[in-house]
Each structure stands twice: as C-alpha cells, then as structure tokens.
Protein backbone atom coordinates (compact mmCIF):
# COMPACT_ATOMS: atom_id res chain seq x y z
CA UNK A 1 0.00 0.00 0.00
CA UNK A 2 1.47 3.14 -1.04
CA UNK A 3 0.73 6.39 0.90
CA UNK A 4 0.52 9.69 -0.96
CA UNK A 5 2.95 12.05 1.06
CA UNK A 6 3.62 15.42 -1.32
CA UNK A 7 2.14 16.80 -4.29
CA UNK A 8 4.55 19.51 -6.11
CA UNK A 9 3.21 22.00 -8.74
CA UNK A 10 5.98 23.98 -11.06
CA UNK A 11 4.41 26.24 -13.14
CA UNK A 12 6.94 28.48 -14.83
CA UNK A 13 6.24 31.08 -17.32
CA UNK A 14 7.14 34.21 -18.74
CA UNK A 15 5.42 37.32 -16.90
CA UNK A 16 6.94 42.25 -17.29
CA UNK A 17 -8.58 52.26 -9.76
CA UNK A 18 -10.32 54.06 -12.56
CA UNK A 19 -10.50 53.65 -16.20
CA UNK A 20 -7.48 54.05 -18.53
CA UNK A 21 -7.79 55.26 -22.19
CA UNK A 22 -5.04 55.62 -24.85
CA UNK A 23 -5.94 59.50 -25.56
CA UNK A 24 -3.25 60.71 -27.71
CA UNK A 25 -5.22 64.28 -27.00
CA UNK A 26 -3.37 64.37 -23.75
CA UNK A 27 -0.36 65.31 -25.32
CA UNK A 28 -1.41 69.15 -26.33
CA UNK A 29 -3.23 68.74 -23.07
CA UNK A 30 -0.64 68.50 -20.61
CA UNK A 31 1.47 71.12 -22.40
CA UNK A 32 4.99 69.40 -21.53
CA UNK A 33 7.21 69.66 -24.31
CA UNK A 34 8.26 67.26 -26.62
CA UNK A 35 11.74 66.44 -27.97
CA UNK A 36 12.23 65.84 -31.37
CA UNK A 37 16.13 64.67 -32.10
CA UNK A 38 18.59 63.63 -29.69
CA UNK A 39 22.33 63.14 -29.13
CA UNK A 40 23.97 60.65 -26.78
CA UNK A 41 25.11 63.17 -24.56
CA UNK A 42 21.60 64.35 -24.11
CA UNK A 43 21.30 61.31 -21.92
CA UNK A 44 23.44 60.76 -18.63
CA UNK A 45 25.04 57.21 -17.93
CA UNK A 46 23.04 55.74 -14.97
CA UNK A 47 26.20 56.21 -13.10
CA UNK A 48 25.59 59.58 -12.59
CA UNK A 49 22.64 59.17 -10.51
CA UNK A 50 24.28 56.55 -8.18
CA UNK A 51 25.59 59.19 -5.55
CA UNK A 52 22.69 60.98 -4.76
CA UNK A 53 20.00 57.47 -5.36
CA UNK A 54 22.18 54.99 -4.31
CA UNK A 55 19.23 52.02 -3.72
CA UNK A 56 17.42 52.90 -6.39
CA UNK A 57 20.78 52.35 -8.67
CA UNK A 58 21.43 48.93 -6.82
CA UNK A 59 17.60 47.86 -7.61
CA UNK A 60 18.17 48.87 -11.26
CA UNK A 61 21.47 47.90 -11.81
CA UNK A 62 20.49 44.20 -11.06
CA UNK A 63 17.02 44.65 -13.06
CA UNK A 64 16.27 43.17 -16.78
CA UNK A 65 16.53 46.68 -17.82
CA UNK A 66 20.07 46.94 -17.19
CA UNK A 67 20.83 43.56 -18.86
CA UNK A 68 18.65 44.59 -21.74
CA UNK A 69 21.72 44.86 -24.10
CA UNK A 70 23.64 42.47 -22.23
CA UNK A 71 21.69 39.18 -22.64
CA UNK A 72 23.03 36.14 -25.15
CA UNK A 73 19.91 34.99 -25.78
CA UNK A 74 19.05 38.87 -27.02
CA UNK A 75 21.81 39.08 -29.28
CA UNK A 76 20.85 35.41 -30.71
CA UNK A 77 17.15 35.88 -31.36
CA UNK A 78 18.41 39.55 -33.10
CA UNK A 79 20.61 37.97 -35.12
CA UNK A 80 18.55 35.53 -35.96
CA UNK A 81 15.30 37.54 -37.11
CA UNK A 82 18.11 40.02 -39.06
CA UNK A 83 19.20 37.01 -41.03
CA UNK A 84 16.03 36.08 -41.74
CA UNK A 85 14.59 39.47 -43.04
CA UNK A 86 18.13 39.79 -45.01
CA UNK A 87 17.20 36.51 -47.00
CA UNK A 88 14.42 37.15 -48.01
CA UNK A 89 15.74 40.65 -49.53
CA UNK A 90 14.24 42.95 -46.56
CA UNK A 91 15.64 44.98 -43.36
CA UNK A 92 14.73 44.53 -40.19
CA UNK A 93 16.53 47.94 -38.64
CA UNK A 94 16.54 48.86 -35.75
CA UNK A 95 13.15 46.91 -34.25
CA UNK A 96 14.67 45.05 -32.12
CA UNK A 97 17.04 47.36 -30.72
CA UNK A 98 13.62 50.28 -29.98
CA UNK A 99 13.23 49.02 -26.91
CA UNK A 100 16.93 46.84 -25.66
CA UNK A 101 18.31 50.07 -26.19
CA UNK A 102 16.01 53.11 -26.65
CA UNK A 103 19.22 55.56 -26.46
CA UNK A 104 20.56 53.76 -29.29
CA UNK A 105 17.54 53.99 -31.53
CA UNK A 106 16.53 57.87 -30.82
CA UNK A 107 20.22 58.95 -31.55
CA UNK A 108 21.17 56.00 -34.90
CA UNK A 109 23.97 55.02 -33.17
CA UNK A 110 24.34 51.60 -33.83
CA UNK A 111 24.67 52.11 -37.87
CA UNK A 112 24.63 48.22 -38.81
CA UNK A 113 22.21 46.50 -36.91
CA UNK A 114 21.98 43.32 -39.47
CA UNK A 115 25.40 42.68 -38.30
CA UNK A 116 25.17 44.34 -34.16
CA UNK A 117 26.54 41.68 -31.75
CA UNK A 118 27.19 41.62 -28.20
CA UNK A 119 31.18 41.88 -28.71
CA UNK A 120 30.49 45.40 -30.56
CA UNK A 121 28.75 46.91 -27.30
CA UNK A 122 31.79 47.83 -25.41
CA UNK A 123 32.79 50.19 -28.19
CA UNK A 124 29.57 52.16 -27.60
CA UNK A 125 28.83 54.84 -24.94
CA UNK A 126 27.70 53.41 -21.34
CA UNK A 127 23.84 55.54 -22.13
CA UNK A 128 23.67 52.71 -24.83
CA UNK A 129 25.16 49.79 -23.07
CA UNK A 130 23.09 50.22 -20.14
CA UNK A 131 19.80 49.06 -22.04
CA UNK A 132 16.84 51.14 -20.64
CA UNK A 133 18.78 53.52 -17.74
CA UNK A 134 17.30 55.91 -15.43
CA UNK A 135 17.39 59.42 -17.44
CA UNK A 136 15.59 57.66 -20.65
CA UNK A 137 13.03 56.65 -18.79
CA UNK A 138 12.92 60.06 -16.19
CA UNK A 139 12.95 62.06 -19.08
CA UNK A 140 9.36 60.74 -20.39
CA UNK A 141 6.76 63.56 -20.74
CA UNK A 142 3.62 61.45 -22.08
CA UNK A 143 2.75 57.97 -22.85
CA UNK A 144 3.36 55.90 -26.22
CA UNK A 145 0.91 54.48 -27.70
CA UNK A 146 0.95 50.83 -28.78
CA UNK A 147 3.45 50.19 -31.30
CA UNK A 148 2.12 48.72 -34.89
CA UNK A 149 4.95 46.98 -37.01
CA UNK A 150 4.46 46.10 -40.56
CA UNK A 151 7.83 44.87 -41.51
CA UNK A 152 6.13 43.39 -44.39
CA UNK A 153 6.48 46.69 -46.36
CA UNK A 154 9.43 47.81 -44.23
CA UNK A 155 7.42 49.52 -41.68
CA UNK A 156 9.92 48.34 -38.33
CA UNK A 157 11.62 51.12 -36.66
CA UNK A 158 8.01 52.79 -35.90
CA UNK A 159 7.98 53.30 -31.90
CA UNK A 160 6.99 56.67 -30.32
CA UNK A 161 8.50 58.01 -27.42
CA UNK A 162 7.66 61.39 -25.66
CA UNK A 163 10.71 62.42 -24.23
CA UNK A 164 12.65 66.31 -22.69
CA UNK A 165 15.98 65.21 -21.80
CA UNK A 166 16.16 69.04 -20.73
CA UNK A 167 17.17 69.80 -16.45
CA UNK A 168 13.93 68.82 -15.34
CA UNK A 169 13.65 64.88 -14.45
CA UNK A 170 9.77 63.47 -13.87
CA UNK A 171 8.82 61.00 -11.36
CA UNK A 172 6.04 60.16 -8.88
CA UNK A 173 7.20 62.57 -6.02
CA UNK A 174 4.77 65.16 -5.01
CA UNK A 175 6.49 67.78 -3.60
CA UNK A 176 10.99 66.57 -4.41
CA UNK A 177 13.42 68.55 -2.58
CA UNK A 178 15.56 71.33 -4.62
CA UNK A 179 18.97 70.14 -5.43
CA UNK A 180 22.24 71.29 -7.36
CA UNK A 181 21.53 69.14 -10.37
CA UNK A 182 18.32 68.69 -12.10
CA UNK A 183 14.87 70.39 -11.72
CA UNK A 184 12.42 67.47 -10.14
CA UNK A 185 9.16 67.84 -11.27
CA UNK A 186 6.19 65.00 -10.41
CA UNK A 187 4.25 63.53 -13.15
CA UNK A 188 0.74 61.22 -12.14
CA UNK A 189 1.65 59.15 -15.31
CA UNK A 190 4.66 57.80 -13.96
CA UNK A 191 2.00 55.25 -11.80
CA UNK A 192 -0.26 54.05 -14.69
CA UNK A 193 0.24 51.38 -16.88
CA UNK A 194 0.46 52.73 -20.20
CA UNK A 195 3.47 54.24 -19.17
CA UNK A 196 4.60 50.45 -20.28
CA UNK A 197 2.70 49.70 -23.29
CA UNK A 198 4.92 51.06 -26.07
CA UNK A 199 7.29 48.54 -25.56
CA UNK A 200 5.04 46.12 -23.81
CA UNK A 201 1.81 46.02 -26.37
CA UNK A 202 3.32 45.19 -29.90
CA UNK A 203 1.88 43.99 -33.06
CA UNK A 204 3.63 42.71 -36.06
CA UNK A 205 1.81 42.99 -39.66
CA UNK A 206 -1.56 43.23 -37.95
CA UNK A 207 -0.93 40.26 -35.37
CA UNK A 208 -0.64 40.05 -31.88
CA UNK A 209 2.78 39.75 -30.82
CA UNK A 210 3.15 40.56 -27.58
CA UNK A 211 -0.44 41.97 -25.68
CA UNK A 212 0.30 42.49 -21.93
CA UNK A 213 -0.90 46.19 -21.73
CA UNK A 214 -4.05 45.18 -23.78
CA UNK A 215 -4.64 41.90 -21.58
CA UNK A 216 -4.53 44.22 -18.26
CA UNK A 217 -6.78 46.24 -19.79
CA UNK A 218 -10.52 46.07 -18.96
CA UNK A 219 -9.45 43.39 -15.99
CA UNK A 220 -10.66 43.95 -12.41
CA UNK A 221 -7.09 45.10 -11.76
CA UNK A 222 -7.44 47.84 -13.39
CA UNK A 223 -10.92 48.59 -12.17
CA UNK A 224 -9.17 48.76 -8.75
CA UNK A 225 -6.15 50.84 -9.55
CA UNK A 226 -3.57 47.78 -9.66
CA UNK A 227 -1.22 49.02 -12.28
CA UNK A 228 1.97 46.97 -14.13
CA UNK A 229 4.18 49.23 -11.31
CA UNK A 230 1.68 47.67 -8.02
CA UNK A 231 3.34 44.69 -9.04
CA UNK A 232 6.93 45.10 -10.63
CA UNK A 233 7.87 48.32 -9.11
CA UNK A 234 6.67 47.30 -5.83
CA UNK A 235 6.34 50.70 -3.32
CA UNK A 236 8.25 50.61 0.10
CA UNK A 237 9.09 53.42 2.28
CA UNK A 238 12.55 55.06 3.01
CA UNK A 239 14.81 57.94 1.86
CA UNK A 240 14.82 58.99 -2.37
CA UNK A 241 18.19 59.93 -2.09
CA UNK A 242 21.18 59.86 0.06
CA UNK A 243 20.69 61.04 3.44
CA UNK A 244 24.21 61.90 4.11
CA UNK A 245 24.16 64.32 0.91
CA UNK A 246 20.54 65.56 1.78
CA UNK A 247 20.27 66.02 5.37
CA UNK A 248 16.58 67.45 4.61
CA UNK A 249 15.58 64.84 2.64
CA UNK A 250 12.21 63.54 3.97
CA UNK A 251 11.10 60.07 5.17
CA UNK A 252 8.78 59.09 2.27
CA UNK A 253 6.11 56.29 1.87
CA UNK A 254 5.45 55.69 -1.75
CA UNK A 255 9.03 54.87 -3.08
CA UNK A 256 9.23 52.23 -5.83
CA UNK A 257 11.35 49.50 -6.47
CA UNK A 258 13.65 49.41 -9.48
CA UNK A 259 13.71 45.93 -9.76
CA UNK A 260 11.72 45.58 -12.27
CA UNK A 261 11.04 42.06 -11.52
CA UNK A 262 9.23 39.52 -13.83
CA UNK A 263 10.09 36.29 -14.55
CA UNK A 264 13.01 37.33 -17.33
CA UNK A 265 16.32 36.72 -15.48
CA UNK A 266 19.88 37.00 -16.18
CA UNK A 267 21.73 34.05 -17.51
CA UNK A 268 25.17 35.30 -17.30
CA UNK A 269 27.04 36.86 -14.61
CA UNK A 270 25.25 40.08 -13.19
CA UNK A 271 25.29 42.71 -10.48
CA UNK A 272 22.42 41.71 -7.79
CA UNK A 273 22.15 38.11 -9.35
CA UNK A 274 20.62 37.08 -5.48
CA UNK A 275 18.34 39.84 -5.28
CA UNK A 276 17.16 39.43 -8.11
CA UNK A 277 15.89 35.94 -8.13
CA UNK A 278 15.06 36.38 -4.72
CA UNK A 279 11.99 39.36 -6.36
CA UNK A 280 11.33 36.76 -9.02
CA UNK A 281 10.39 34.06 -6.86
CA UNK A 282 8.41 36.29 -4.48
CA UNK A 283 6.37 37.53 -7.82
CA UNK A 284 5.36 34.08 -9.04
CA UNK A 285 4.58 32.66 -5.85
CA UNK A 286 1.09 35.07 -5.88
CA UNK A 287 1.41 34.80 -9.86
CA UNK A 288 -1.50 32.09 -10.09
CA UNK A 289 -2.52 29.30 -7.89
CA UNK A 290 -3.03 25.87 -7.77
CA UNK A 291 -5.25 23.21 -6.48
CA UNK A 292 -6.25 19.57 -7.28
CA UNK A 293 -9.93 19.04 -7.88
CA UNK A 294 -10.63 16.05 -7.56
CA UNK A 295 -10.82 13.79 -4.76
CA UNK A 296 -7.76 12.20 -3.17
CA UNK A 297 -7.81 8.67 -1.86
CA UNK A 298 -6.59 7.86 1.29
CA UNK A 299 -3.73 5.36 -0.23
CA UNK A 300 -3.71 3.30 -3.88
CA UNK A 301 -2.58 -0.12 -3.80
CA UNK A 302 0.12 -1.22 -6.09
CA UNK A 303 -0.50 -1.08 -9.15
CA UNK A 304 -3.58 1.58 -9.16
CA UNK A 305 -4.24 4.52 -11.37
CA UNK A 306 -4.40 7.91 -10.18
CA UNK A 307 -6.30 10.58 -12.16
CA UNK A 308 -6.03 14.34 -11.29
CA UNK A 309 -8.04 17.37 -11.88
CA UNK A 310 -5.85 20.31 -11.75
CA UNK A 311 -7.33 23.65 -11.28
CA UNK A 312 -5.00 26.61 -12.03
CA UNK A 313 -6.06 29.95 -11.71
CA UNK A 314 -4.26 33.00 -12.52
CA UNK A 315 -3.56 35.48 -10.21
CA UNK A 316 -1.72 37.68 -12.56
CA UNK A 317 -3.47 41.26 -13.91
CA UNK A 318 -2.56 39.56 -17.64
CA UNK A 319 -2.20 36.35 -19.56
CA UNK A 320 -0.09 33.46 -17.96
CA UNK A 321 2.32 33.30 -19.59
CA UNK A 322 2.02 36.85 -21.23
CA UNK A 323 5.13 39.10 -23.34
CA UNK A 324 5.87 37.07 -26.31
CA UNK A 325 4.48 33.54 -25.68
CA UNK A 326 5.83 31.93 -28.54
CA UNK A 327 9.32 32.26 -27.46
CA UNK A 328 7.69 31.97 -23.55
CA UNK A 329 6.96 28.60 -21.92
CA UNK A 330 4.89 27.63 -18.91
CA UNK A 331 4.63 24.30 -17.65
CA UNK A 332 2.96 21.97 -15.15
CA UNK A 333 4.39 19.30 -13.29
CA UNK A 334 2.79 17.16 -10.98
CA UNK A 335 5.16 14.83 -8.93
CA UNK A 336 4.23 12.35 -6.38
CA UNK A 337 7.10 11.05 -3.97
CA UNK A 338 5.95 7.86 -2.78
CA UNK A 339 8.88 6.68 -0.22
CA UNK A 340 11.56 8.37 -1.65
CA UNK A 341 10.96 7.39 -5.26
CA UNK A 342 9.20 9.68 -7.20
CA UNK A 343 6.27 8.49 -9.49
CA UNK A 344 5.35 10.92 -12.35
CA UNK A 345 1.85 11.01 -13.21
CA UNK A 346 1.12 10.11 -17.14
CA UNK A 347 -2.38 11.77 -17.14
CA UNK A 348 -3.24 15.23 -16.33
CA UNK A 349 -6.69 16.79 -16.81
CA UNK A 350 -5.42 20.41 -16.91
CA UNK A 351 -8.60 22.79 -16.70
CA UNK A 352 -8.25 26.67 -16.66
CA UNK A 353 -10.55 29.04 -15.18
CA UNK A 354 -10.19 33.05 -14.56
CA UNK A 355 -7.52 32.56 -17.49
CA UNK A 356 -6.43 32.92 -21.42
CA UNK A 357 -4.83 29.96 -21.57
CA UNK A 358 -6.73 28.18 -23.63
CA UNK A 359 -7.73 30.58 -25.72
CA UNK A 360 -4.03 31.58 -26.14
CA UNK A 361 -2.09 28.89 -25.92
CA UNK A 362 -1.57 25.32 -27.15
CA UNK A 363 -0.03 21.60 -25.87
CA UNK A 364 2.89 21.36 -27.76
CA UNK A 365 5.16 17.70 -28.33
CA UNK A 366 8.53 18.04 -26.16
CA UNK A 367 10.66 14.81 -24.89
CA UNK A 368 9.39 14.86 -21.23
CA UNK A 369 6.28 12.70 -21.59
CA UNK A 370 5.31 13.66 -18.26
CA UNK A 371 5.17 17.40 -18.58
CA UNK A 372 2.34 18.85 -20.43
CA UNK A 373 4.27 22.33 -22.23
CA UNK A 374 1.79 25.34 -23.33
CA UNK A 375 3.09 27.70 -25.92
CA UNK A 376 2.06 29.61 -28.83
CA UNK A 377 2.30 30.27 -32.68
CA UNK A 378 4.71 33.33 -33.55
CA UNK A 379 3.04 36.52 -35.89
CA UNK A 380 5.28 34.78 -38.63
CA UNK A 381 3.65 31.16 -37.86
CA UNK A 382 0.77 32.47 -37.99
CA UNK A 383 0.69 33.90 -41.26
C-alpha cells in the first residue's frame, strides 16, 4: 500500500482604480514639451545618478533593464530575425534594438544593426550599453501608444516616445526637494500602466505579438487601480536619495522598487544576481494558484491509477504566460514522492478558469512525456 505524502506543482512562465484610455489628446493637453532629435550626450550614464539614489541604482542595476543589451539569448534571437529578413531581400533595422536600447535607436547610433553583436557593445557609450537607464526613462513627458509593425512593407523602426531630456527629471514625487543638479518635477503618469505599453503592447503585420498592456486592460485590476508598477515596481518606504548628501531629505512612503522584476532573469554573470531571483520568486509565488480538484484517496494499492483534476487559476493582472508567448513557456508538473521514489503522473486533466490559456495557448510535443508544455504560434507562424 502506497501512501501519498507530497504533491509539487511547477508552473513556470514568462510574466513584465479608474478607467485608462489611450488619448493621444493628452499630449497638447498637458502642455509638456516634446523632444524631437537627440544626441547621446543628451542622456546621462546611470552612473551619474548613483551618488545621490544609491538604492534605487542597486535595484536597477540588477534589473532586466540593465541587462537589456547584455543578454546572449538577445543578441541570438536579433541575429537571428536580421538574417532572416536579409534573406528574403528585406531589413529589419533597428526593431529590435527600440526598446533593448532606446538611447541607441533615438540617436542612430548603432549604424549596422543586421550585423550588431554583443562583442560590438563595449565600443559604444555606457547611455547605450546600459539598455533602458534611469534618465531615458525620467525624461518621459507622455505615454506611447501601442506600437504597430508592418515589416512586411518595411514599416519596423516605428515606436513613439515622448521624451525632454532638458534639467527637469519626472517621477512620482509630489512635492521633491531642490537640489544642485536637475529640476524634479512629479508627473501622475509615472504610476499608470500605459506608461509600459509602447514597448510592452506590440503587433507585427496586424498580429498580436506581444499583448500584456491590452490583456490588463478592462481586468478587475485595473478597475481597482492595480497598475503593471503595483506589481513590478513594488512601493516601500525610506529615503529617495542619500541622506548623508541631503540632510533634509524627507522620510517618504510611496518609493518604488527598481527591480523591475518579472520572470526574465539574467543568464550570465550580473550585479544583484541574489536579489534578483530572490523578487522573481516572491512575484510568481502570488502569480496564479493551484489546487487539485478532484478527490484524493486515502492510499492506492500497487499497481492503481491515479487521475487528477488540476485547477489553475491566474492570479496575474494579464495572460499566464504573457510578453511574447511563442518564445515563452509555462509548464505543469505534478510529482508524487511515494517513499523516496518519485512516481510521475502520465495523465493530467489540466482545466483553466479566470484565465487565457486556452484561448491563447496550445499543448505542444517536447521529450518529457510527463510534462504537459503550453506555448504559442509566432506573428510569422501564424501567417
């Protein structure tokens, strides 16, 4: 008689109050100016802002956003999709590199992309190697809308960002303290989502390639003000800047987390490489839930099937998984340890509720017989 001690669900998968509208008509309303061609030096290297925000360096530094131009598997899938535009007679540009390195793209300084690989980025300036660094993204002065590719007739380098890279840096602060060098200035948008979707709600020739603003969208999180930040710029209380060098500097309770944690995580060796799995793991373990629904004997005798019912519900304010899920995997494992040996089951009835996976996704043939794998078509597999 065999006794059925543990049960052990891995589900891994790529994650990233009122009613939000895209209203491009906010632009002329706000009145904040809007840049129109940039330099290099109109950015400062992220290093710059370490002295007077040290944590908020450290969070980033260790974040996806810092790695953005630093990851293998980046550089592989870029050179990959350039090759493949290149044989069939067309350019790919700068798509990929819009949002890996927004610097780069605004200012054209990475002339070849078809041939850009991760041994040519030490020869550019650190505003480019950083990826996405803090006065890109502080420099923001209204939302981009979601970003349409048609690289079927060459339309690929077609993102819109809002930026002043003038003295004055935006953020969520209320009321920042004066200081020696930059203007602060709060801007509300800085907590909503769309904030996110230009890079983060794409479509390629009319297809859906990677949704996650869009899935939010119209969700009870949003109905109850949980934005993309509520989540991966997690707020904590503590100082904005350096004590020491601001002696004045006010005890604040809305501060966010530069993280930036989804489920994306660095593969080679990086700065906060503990911390950063460390915010990973504490994302996904309220990223969906688990529970068997059917009922459990008491023991099975040798020899017995088992049949589960798995119920998985996601917990998530998008699609699980959501970003690009054709190059994204999530998977379910159920694993019994009977004694010490463990017994994998062969069946799973996998139903979804409160989720798009099945409308999304589909069970795809991999050499582990015992894992069910969801995925999805790519825009180009798709036709």
């Amino acid at each position: 008689m065999y006794h059925i001690t543990r049960f052990l669900l891995i589900a891994i998968c790529f994650l990233v109050g009122c009613e939000h509208t895209q209203d491009l008509t906010r632009l002329e309303e706000q009145k904040l100016p809007i840049q129109t061609s940039f330099k290099v030096t109109d950015f400062e290297p992220a290093t710059d802002c370490k002295s007077c925000h040290p944590i908020h360096f450290k969070e980033w530094s260790g974040s996806m956003h810092a790695y953005a131009l630093k990851d293998p598997v980046w550089f592989s899938l870029q050179k990959k999709e350039q090759a493949h535009f290149s044989a069939e007679g067309k350019e790919l540009g700068q798509f990929c590199i819009m949002c890996h390195s927004p610097v780069a793209f605004l200012t054209d300084a990475i002339e070849e992309p078809s041939s850009f690989d991760i041994s040519d980025t030490s020869k550019y300036a650190p505003q480019i190697q950083e990826g996405i660094g803090c006065s890109f993204c502080h420099a923001t002065t209204h939302f981009s809308p979601t970003t349409d590719a048609y690289p079927a007739i060459g339309e690929t380098d077609v993102i819109e960002f809002f930026l002043n890279t003038g003295d004055v840096k935006y953020g969520t602060i209320r009321n920042p303290i004066s200081n020696n060098f930059h203007q602060s200035e709060y801007h509300p948008d800085y907590d909503h989502s769309e904030f996110c979707q230009g890079c983060h709600n794409l479509t390629i020739d009319g297809q859906d390639a990677e949704m996650t603003f869009t899935e939010w969208s119209g969700t009870a999180f949003e109905a109850l003000g949980v934005e993309c930040q509520s989540c991966h710029m997690t707020t904590y209380a503590g100082y904005a800047v350096d004590k020491d060098l601001f002696p004045e500097a006010p005890y604040r309770e809305n501060l966010h987390n530069h993280t930036f944690a989804g489920i994306d995580q660095a593969l080679t060796s990086f700065r906060e490489e503990g911390s950063q799995i460390t915010a990973i793991q504490n994302l996904l373990k309220s990223a969906a839930e688990m529970n068997i629904a059917s009922a459990l004997p008491d023991s099975l005798t040798n020899g017995e099937t088992l049949e589960l019912s798995l119920l998985v519900t996601n917990s998530s304010g998008h699609n699980l998984p959501t970003l690009t899920t054709f190059s994204s995997q999530l998977w379910i494992e159920v694993t019994a340890v009977v004694g010490g040996d463990t017994i994998l089951s062969k069946t799973i009835n996998l139903r979804t509720y409160e989720s798009e996976i099945a409308q999304t996704l589909t069970v795809v043939q991999n050499n582990n017989k015992d894992c069910l794998l969801y995925t999805s078509p790519s825009p180009r597999d798709r036709g």
